[in-house]
N, C-alpha and C. Protein backbone atom coordinates (compact mmCIF):
# COMPACT_ATOMS: atom_id res chain seq x y z
N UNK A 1 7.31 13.51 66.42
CA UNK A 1 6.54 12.33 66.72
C UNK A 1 5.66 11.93 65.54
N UNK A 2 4.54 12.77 64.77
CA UNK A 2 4.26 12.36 63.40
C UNK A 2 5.38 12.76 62.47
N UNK A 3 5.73 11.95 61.22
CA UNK A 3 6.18 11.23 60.58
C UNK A 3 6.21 12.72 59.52
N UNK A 4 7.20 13.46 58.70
CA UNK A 4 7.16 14.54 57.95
C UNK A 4 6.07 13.94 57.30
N UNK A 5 5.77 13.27 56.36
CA UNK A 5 4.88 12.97 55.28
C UNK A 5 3.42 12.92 55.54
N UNK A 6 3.18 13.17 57.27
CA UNK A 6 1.96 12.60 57.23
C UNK A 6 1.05 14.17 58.34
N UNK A 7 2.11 14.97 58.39
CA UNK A 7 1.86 16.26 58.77
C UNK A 7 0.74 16.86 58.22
N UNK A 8 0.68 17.12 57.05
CA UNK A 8 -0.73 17.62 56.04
C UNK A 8 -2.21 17.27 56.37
N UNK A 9 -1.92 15.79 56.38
CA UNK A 9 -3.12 15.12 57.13
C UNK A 9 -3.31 15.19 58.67
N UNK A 10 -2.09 15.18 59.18
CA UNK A 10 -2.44 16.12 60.97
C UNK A 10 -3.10 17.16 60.97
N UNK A 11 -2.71 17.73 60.10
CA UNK A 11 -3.09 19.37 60.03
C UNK A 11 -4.47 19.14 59.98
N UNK A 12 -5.24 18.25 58.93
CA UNK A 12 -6.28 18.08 58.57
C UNK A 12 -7.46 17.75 60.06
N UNK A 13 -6.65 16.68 60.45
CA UNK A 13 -7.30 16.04 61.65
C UNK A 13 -7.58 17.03 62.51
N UNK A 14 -6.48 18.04 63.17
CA UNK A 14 -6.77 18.43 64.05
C UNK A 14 -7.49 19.86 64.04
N UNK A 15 -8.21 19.92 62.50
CA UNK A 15 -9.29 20.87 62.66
C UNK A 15 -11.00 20.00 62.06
N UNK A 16 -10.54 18.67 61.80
CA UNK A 16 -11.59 18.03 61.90
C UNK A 16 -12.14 18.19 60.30
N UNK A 17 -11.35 17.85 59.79
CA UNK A 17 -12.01 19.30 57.56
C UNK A 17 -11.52 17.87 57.19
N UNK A 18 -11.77 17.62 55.68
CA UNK A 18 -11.47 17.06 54.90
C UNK A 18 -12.23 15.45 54.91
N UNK A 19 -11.54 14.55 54.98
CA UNK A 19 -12.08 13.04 55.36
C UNK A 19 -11.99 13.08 57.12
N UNK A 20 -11.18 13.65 57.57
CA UNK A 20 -11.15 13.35 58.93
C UNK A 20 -12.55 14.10 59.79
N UNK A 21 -13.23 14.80 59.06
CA UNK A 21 -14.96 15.50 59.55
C UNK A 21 -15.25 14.10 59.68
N UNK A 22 -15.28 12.88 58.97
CA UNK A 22 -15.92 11.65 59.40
C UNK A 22 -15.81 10.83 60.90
N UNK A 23 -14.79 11.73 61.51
CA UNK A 23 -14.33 10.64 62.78
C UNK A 23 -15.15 11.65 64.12
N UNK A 24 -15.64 12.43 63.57
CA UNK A 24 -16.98 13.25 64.61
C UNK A 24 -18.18 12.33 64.51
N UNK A 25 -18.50 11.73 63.72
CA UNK A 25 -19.11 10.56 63.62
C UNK A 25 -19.42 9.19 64.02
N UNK A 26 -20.03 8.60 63.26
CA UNK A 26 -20.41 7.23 64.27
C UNK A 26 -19.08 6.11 64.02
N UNK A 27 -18.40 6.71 62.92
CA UNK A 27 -16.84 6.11 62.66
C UNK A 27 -16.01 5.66 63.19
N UNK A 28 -15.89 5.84 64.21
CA UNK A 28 -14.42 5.65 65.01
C UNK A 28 -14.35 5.81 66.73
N UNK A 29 -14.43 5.14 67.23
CA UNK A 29 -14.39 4.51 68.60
C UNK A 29 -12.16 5.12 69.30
N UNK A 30 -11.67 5.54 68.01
CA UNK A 30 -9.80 5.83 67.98
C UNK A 30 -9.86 7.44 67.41
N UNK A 31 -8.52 7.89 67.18
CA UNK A 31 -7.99 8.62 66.48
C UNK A 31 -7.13 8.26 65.96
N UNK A 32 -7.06 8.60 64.31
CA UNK A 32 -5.77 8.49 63.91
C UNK A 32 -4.30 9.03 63.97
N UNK A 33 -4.53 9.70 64.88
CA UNK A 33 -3.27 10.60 65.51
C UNK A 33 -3.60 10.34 67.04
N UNK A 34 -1.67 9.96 67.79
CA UNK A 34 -2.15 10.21 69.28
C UNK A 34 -2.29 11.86 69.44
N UNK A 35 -3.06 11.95 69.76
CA UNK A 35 -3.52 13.44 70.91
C UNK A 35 -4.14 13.67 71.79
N UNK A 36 -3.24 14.32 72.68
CA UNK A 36 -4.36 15.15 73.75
C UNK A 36 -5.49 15.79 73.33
N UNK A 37 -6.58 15.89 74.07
CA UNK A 37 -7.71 16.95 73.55
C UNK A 37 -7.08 18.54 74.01
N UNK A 38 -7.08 19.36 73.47
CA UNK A 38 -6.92 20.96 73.42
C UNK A 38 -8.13 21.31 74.21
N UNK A 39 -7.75 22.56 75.04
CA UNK A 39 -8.77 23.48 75.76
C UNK A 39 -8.86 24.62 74.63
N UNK A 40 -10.27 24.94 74.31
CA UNK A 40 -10.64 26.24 72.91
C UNK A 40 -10.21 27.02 73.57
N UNK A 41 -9.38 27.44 74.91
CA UNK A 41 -8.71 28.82 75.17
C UNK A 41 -7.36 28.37 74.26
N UNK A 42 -6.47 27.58 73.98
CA UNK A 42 -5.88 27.37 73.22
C UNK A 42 -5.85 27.88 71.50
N UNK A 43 -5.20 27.63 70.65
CA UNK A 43 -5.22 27.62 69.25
C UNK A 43 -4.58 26.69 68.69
N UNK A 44 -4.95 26.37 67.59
CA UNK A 44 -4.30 25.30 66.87
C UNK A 44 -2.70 25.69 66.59
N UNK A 45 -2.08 27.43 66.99
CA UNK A 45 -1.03 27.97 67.03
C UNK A 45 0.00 26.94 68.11
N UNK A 46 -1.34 26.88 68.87
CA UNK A 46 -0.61 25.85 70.86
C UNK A 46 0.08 24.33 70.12
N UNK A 47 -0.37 24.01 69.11
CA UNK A 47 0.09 22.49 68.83
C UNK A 47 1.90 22.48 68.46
N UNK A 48 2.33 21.64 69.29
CA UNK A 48 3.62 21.36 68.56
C UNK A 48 4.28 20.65 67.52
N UNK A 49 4.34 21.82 66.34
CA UNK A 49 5.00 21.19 65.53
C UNK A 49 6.17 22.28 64.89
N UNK A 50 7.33 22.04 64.50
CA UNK A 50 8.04 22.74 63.83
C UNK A 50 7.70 23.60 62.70
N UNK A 51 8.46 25.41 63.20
CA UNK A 51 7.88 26.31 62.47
C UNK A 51 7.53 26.01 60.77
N UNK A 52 8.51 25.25 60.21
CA UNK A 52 8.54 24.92 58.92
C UNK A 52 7.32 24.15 58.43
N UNK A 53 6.47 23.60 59.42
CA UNK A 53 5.01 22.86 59.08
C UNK A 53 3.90 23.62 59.47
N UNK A 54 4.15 24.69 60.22
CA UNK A 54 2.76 25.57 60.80
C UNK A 54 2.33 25.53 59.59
N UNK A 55 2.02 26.08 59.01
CA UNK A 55 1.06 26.19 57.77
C UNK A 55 0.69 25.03 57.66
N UNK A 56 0.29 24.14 57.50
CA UNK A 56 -0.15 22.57 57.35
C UNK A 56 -0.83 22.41 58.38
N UNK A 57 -1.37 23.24 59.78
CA UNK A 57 -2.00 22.81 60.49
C UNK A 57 -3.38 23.73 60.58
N UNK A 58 -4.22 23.13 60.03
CA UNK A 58 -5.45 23.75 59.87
C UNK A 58 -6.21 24.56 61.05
N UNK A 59 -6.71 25.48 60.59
CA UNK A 59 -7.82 25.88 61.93
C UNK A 59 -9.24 25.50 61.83
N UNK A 60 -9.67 24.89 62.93
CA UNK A 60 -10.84 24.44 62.56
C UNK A 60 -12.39 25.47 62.78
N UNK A 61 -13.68 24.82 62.39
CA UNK A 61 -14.32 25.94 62.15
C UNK A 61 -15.38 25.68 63.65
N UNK A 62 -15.39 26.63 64.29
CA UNK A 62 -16.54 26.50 65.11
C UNK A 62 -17.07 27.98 65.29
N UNK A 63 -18.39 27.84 65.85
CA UNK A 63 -19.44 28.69 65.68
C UNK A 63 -20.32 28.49 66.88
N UNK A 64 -21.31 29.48 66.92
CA UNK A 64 -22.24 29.44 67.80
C UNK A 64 -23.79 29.02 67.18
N UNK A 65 -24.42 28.14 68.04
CA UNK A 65 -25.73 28.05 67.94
C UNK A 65 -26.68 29.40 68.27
N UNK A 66 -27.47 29.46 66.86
CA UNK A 66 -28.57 30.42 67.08
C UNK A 66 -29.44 29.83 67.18
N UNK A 67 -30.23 29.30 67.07
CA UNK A 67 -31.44 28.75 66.74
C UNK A 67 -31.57 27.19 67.47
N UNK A 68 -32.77 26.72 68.07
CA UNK A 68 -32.67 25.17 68.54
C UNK A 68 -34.15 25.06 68.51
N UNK A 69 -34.58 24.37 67.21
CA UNK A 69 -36.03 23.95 66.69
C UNK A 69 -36.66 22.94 67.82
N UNK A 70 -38.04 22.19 68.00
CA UNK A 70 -38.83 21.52 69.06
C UNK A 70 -38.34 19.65 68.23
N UNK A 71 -38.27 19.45 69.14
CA UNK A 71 -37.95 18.05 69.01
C UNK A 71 -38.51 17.38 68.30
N UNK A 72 -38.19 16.42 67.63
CA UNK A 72 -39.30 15.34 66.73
C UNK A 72 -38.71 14.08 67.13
N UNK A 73 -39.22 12.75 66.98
CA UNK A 73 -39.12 11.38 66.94
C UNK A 73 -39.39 10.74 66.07
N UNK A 74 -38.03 10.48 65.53
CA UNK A 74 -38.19 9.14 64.21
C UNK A 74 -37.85 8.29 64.73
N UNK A 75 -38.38 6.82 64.18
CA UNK A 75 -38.45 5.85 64.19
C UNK A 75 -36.65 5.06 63.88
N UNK A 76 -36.30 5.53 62.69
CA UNK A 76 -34.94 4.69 62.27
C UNK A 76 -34.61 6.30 61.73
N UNK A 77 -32.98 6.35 62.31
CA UNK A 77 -32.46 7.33 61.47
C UNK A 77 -31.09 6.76 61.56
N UNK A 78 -30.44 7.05 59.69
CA UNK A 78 -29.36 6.76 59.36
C UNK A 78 -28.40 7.31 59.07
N UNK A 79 -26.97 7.53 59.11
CA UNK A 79 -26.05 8.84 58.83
C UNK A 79 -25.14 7.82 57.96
N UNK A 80 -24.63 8.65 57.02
CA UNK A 80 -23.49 7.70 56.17
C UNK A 80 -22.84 8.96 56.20
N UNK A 81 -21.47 8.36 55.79
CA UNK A 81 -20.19 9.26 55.42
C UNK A 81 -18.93 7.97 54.89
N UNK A 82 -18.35 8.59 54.48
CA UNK A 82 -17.12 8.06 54.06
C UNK A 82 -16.55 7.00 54.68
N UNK A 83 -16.33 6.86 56.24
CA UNK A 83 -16.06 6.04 57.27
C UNK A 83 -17.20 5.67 57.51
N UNK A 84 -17.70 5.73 57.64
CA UNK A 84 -18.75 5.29 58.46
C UNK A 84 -20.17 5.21 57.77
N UNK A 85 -21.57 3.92 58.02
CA UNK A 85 -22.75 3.96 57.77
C UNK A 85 -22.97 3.55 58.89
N UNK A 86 -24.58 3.92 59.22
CA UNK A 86 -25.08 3.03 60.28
C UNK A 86 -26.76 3.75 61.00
N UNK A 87 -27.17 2.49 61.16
CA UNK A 87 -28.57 3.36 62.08
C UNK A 87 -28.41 3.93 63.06
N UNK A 88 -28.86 5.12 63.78
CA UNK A 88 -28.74 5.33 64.98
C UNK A 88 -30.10 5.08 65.78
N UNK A 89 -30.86 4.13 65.14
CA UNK A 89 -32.34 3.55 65.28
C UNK A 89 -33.56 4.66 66.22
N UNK A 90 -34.33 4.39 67.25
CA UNK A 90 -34.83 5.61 67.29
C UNK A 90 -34.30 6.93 67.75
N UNK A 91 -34.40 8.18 66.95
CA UNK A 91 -33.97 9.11 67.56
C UNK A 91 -34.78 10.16 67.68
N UNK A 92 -34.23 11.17 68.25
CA UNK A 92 -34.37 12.65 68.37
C UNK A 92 -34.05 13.81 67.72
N UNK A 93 -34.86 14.41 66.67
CA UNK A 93 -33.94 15.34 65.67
C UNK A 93 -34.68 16.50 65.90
N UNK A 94 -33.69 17.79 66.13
CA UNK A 94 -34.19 19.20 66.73
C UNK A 94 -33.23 19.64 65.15
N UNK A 95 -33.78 20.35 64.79
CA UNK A 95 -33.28 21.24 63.72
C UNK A 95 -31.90 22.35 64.76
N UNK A 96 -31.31 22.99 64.00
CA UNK A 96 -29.99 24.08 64.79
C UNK A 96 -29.90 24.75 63.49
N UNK A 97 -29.46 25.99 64.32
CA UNK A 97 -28.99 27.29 63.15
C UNK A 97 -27.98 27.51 63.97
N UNK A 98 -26.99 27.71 62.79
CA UNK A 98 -25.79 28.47 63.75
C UNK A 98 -25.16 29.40 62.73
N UNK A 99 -24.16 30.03 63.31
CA UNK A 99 -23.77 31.75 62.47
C UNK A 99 -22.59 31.61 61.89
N UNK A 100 -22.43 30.16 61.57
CA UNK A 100 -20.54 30.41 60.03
C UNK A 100 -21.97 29.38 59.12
N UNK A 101 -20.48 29.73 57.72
CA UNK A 101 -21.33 29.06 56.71
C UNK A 101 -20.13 29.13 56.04
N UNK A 102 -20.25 29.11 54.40
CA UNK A 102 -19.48 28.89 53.37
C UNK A 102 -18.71 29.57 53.73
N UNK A 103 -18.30 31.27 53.96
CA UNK A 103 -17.06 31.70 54.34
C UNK A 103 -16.47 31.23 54.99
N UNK A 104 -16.45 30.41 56.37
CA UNK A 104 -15.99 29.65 56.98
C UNK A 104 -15.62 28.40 57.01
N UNK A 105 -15.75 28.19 55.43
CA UNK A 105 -15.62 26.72 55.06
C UNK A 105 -16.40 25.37 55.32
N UNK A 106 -17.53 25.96 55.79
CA UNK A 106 -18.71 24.54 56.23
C UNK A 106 -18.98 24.66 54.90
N UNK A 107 -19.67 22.44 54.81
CA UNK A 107 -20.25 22.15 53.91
C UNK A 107 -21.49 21.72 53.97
N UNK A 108 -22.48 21.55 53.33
CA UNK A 108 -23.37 20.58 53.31
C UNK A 108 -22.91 18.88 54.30
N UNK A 109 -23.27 18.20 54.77
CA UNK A 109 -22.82 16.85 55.25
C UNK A 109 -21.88 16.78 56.06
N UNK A 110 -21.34 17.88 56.56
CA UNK A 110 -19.83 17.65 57.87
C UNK A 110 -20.66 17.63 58.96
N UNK A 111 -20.00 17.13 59.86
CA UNK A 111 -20.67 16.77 60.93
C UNK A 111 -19.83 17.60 62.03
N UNK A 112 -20.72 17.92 62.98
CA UNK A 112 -20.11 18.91 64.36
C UNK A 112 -20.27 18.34 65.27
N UNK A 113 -19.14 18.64 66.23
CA UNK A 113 -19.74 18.50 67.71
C UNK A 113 -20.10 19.49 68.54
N UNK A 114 -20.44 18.98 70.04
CA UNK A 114 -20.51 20.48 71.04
C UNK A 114 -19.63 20.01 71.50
N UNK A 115 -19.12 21.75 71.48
CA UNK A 115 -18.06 22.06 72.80
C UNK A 115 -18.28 21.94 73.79
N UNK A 116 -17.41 21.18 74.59
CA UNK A 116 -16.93 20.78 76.10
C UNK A 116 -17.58 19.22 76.36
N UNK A 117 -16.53 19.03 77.07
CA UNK A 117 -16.44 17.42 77.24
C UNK A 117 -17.83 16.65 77.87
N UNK A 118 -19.02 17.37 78.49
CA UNK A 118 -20.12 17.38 79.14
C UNK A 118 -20.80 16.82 77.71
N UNK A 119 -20.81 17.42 76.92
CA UNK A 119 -21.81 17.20 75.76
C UNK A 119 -21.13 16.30 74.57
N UNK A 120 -19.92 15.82 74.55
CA UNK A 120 -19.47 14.80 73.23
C UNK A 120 -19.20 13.73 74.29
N UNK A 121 -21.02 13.03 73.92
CA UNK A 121 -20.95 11.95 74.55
C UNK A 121 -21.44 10.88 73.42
N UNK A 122 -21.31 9.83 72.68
CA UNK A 122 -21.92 8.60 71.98
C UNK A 122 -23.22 8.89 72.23
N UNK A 123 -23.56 8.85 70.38
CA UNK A 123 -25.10 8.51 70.52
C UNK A 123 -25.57 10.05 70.14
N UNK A 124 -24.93 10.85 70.00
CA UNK A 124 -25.31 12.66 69.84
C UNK A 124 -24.22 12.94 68.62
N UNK A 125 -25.29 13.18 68.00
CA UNK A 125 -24.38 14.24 66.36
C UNK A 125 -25.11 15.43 65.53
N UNK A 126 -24.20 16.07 65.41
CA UNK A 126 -25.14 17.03 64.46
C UNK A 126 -24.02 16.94 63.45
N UNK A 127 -25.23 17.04 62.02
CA UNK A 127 -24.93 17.08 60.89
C UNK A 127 -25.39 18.30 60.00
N UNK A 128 -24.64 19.04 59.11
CA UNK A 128 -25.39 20.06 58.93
C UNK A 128 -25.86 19.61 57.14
N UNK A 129 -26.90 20.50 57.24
CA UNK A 129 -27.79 19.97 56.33
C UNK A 129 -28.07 21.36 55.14
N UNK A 130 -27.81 22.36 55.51
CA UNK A 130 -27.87 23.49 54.18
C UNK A 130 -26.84 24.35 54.43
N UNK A 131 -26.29 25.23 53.98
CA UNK A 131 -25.07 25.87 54.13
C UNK A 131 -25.48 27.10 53.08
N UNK A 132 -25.21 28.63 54.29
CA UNK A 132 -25.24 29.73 53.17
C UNK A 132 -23.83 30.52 53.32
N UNK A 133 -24.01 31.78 53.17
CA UNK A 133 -22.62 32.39 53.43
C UNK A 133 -22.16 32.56 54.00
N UNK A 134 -23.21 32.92 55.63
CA UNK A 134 -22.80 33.00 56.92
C UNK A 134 -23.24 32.54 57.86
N UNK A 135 -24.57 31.38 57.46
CA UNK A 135 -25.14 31.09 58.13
C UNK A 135 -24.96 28.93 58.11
N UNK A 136 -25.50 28.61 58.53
CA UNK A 136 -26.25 27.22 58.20
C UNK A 136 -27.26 26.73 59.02
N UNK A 137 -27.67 25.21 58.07
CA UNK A 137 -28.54 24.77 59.21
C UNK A 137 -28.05 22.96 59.65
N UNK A 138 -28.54 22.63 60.33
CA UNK A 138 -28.16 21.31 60.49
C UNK A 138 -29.35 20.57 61.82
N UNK A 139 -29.07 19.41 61.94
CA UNK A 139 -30.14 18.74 62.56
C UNK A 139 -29.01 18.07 63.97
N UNK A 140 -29.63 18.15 64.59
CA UNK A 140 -29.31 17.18 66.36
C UNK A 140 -29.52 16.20 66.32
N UNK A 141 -28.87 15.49 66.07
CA UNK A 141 -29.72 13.58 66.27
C UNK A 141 -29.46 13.30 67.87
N UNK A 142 -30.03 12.89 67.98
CA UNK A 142 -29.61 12.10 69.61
C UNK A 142 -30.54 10.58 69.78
N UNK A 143 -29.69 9.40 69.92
CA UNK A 143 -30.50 8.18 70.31
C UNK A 143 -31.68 9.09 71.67
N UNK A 144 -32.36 7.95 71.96
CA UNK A 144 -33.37 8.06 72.37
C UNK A 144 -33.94 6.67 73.21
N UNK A 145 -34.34 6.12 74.91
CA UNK A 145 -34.17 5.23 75.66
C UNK A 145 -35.01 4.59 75.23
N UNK A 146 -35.80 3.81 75.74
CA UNK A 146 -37.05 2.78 75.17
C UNK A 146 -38.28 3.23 74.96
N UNK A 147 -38.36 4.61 75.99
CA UNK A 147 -39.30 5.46 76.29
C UNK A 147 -39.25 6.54 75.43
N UNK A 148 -38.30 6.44 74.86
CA UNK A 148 -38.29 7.77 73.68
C UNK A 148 -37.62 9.56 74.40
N UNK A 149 -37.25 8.93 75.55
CA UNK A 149 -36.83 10.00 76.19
C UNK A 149 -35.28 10.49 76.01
N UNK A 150 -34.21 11.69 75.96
CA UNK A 150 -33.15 11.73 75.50
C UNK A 150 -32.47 12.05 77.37
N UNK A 151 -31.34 11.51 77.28
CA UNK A 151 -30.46 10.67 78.58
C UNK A 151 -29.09 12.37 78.20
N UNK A 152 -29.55 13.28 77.66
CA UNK A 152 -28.48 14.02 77.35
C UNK A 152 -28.53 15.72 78.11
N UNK A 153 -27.66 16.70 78.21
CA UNK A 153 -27.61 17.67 78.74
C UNK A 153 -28.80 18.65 77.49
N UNK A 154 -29.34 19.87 78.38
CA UNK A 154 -30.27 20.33 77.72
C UNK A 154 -29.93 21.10 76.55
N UNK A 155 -30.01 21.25 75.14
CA UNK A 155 -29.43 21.99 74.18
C UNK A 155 -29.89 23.46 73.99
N UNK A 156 -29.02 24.22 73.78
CA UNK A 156 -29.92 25.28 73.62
C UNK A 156 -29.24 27.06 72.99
N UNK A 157 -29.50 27.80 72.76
CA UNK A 157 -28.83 28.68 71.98
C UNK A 157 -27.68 28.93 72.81
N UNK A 158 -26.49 29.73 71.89
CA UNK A 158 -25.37 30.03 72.84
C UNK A 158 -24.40 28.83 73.00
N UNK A 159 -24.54 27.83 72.83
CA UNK A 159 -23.73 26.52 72.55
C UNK A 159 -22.85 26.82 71.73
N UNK A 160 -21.62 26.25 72.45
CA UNK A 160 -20.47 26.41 70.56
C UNK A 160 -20.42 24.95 69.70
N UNK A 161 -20.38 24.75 68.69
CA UNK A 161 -20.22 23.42 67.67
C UNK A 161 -18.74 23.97 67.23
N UNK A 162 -18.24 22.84 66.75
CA UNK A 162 -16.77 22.85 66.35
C UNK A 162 -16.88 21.70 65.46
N UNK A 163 -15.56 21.45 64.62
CA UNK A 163 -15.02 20.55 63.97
C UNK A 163 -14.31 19.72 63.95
N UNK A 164 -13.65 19.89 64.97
CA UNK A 164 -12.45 19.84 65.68
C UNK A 164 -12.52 18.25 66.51
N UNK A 165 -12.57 17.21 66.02
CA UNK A 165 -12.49 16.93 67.26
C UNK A 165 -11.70 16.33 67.94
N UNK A 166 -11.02 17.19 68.55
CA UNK A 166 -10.05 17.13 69.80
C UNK A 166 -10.38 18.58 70.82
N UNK A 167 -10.97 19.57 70.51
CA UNK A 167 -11.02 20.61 71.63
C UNK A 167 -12.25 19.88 72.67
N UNK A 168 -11.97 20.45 73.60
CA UNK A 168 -12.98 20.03 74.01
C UNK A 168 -13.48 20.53 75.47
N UNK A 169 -13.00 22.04 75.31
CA UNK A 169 -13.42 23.19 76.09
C UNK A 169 -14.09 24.49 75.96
């Protein structure tokens, strides 16, 4: 169903790495690939594609939240990436620690989601913001109502973030 030539970049997508980390973002309303979303009891092993392309299909990186800093309120906050610029005007930013880092291939500026379909809702992103060997850090944005109040499920350690986005269990 994808096209031999364009396999590499599936691979890419469906661990969420490369340019396609941008569509966790405020980017894209689509996917550039049709797919089902994957349950994380799954593996990117579960995807069908012919043995001769497995290797081309990336694994993506997810991790657990350690850490979930006290809330703050800015006024205008903005995220750019490759696809995508834009305000997410007032928000909510809680700092996060979580336990992959450079060995695991996080960068500075990729953006995560949370696992399970409850929590990747519009309007909620985390972006990570320092990256060590095994660790990182990154910030929670979440819009915020008129009242400054957040309309979202409660965050908190023990959460998984992924890259991925298509799992979404």
């Amino acid at each position: 169903m994808i096209p031999k030539t364009e396999i590499r970049d599936f691979g890419q997508f469906v661990a969420g790495l490369s340019e396609y980390n941008d569509f966790n973002g405020l980017c894209c309303e689509f996917a550039p690939f049709f797919v089902q979303p994957i349950d994380s009891a799954q593996s990117n092993s579960d995807i069908p594609v012919p043995d001769k392309y497995r290797q081309l299909i990336k694994g993506s990186i997810t991790s657990n939240v350690t850490f979930v800093g006290k809330r703050r309120l800015v006024k205008d906050y903005s995220l750019f990436g490759t696809f995508y610029s834009g305000s997410v005007g007032e928000s909510s930013l809680r700092t996060i620690a979580i336990d992959a880092g450079r060995v695991q291939g996080l960068r500075k500026n990729m953006l995560l989601r949370v696992v399970g379909d409850q929590f990747n809702l519009p309007g909620q992103y985390i972006k990570v913001t320092s990256v060590q060997r095994r660790t990182a850090v990154a910030v929670l944005i979440r819009e915020v109502d008129d009242g400054g109040n957040e309309t979202y499920p409660l965050f908190r350690p023990g959460m998984r973030v992924t890259t991925s986005p298509i799992l979404n269990h």
